[in-house]
Protein backbone atom coordinates (compact mmCIF):
# COMPACT_ATOMS: atom_id res chain seq x y z
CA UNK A 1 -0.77 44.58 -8.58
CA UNK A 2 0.99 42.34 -10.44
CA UNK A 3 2.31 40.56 -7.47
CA UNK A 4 -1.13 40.13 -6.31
CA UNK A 5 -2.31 38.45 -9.14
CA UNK A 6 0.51 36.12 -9.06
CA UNK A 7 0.02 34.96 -5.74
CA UNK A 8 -3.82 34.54 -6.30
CA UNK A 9 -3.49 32.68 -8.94
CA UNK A 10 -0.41 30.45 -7.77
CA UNK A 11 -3.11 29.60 -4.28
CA UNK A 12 -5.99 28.63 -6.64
CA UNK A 13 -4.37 26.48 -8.46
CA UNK A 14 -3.58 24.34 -5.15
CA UNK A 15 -5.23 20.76 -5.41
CA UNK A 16 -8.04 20.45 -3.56
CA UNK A 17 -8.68 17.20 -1.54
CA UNK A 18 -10.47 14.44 -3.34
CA UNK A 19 -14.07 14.37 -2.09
CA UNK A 20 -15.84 11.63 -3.87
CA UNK A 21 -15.29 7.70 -3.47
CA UNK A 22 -12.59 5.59 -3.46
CA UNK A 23 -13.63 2.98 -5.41
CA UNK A 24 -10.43 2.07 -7.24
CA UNK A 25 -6.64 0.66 -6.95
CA UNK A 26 -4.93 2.98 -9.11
CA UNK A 27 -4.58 6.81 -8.76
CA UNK A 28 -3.13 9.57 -10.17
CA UNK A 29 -0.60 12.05 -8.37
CA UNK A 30 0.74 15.35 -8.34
CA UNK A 31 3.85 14.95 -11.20
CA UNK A 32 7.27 14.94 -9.60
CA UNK A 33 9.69 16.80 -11.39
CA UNK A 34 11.18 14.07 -13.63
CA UNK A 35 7.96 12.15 -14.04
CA UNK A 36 4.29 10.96 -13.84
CA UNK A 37 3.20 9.17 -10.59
CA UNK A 38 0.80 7.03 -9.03
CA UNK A 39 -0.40 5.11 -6.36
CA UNK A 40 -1.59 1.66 -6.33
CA UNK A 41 -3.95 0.80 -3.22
CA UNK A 42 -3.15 -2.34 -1.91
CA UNK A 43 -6.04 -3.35 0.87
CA UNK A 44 -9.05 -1.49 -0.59
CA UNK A 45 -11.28 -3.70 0.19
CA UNK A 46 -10.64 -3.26 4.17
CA UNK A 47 -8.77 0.27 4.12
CA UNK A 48 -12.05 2.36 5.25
CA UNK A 49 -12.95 0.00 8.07
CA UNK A 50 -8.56 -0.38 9.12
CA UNK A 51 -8.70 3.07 8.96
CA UNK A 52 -4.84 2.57 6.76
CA UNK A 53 -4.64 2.52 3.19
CA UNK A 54 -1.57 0.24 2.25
CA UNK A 55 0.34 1.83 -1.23
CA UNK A 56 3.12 1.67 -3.70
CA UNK A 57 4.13 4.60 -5.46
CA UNK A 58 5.12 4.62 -8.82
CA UNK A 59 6.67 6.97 -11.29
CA UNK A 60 7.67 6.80 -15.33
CA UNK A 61 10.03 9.81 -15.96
CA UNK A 62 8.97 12.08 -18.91
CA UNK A 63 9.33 10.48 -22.30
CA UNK A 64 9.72 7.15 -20.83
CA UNK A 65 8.23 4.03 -22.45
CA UNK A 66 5.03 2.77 -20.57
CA UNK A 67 7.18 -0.52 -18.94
CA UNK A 68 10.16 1.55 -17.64
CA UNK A 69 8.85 2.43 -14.40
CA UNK A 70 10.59 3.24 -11.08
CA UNK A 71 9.17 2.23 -7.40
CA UNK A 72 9.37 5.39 -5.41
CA UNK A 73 7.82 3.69 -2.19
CA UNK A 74 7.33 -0.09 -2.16
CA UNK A 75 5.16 0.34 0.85
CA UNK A 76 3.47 3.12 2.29
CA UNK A 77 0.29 3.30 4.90
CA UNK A 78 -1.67 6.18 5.25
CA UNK A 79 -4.69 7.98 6.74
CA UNK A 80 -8.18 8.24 4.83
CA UNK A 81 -7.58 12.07 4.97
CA UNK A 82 -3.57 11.65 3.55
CA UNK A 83 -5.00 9.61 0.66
CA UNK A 84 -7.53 12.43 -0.05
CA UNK A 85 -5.21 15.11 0.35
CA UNK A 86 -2.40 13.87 -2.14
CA UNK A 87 -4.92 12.06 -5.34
CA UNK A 88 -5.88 13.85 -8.14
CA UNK A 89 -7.92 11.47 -10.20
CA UNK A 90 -8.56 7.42 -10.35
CA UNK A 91 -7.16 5.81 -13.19
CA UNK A 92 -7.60 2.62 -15.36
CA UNK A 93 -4.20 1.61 -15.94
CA UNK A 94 -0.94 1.31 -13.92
CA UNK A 95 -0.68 -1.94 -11.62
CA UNK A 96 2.67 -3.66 -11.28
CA UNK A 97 3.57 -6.93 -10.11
CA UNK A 98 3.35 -6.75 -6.34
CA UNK A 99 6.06 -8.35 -5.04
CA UNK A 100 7.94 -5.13 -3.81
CA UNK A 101 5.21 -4.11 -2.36
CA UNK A 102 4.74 -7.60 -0.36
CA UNK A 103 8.25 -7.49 0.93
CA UNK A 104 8.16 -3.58 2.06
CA UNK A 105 4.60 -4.37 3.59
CA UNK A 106 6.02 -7.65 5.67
CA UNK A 107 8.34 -5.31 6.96
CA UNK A 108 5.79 -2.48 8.20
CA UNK A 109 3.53 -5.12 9.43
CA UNK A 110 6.63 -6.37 11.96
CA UNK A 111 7.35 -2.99 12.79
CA UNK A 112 3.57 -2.61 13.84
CA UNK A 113 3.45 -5.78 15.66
CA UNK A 114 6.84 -3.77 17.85
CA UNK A 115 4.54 -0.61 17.78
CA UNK A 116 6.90 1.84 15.78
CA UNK A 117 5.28 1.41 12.21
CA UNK A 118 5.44 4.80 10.22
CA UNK A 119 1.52 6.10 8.93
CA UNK A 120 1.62 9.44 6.76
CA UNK A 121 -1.03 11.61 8.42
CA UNK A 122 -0.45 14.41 6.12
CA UNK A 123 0.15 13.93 2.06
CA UNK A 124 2.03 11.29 -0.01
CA UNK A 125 4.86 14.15 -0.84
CA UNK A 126 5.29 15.52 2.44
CA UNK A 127 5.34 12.00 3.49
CA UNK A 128 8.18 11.14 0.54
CA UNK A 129 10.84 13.86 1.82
């Protein structure tokens, strides 16, 4: 019984997909185990029509002051659906400077010119490992 209720409880507390709009950069993630995390979307102006949202990933490790930040992906395109499936809730705060992100993205957008550039089809974690 006891099992039972473990494992019931351990599937609802799954995150569900994020249903309503995408109307801003910055998003909250799933916590890694050493810190907070986020996304910053980089085209969202043109991401829904491309059918690619272009991110960064960012994490602060627990107990970290707000500017000591680490850049888990400079660059990362995904799928409408693998943005739903891996946000948990917009936020107001978190950009960075974007140069990182400008150089990783340069280098995707020559690898898609060649026709081998990576897009995560599933969620940003799975996509991470």
């Amino acid at each position: 019984m006891t099992l039972t209720l473990l494992f019931l409880a351990t599937c609802t507390s799954a995150v569900a997909a994020w249903s309503g709009a995408i109307t801003t950069e910055i998003w909250q993630l799933p916590s890694s185990t050493t810190g907070a995390r986020w996304l910053i979307i980089h085209n969202l102006g043109t991401a829904e029509k491309d059918g690619i949202y272009h991110i960064e990933i960012i994490e602060r490790a627990l107990g970290a002051e707000v500017w000591n930040i680490k850049h888990v992906a400079n660059h990362l395109a995904l799928t409408p659906a693998a943005l739903r499936a891996s946000i948990i809730k917009p936020l107001k705060k978190g950009t960075v400077y974007p140069e990182s992100f400008d150089y990783a993205f340069n280098a995707w957008k020559k690898q898609n010119a060649e026709g081998s550039a990576p897009v995560c089809t599933t969620t940003v974690d799975k996509c991470l490992k």
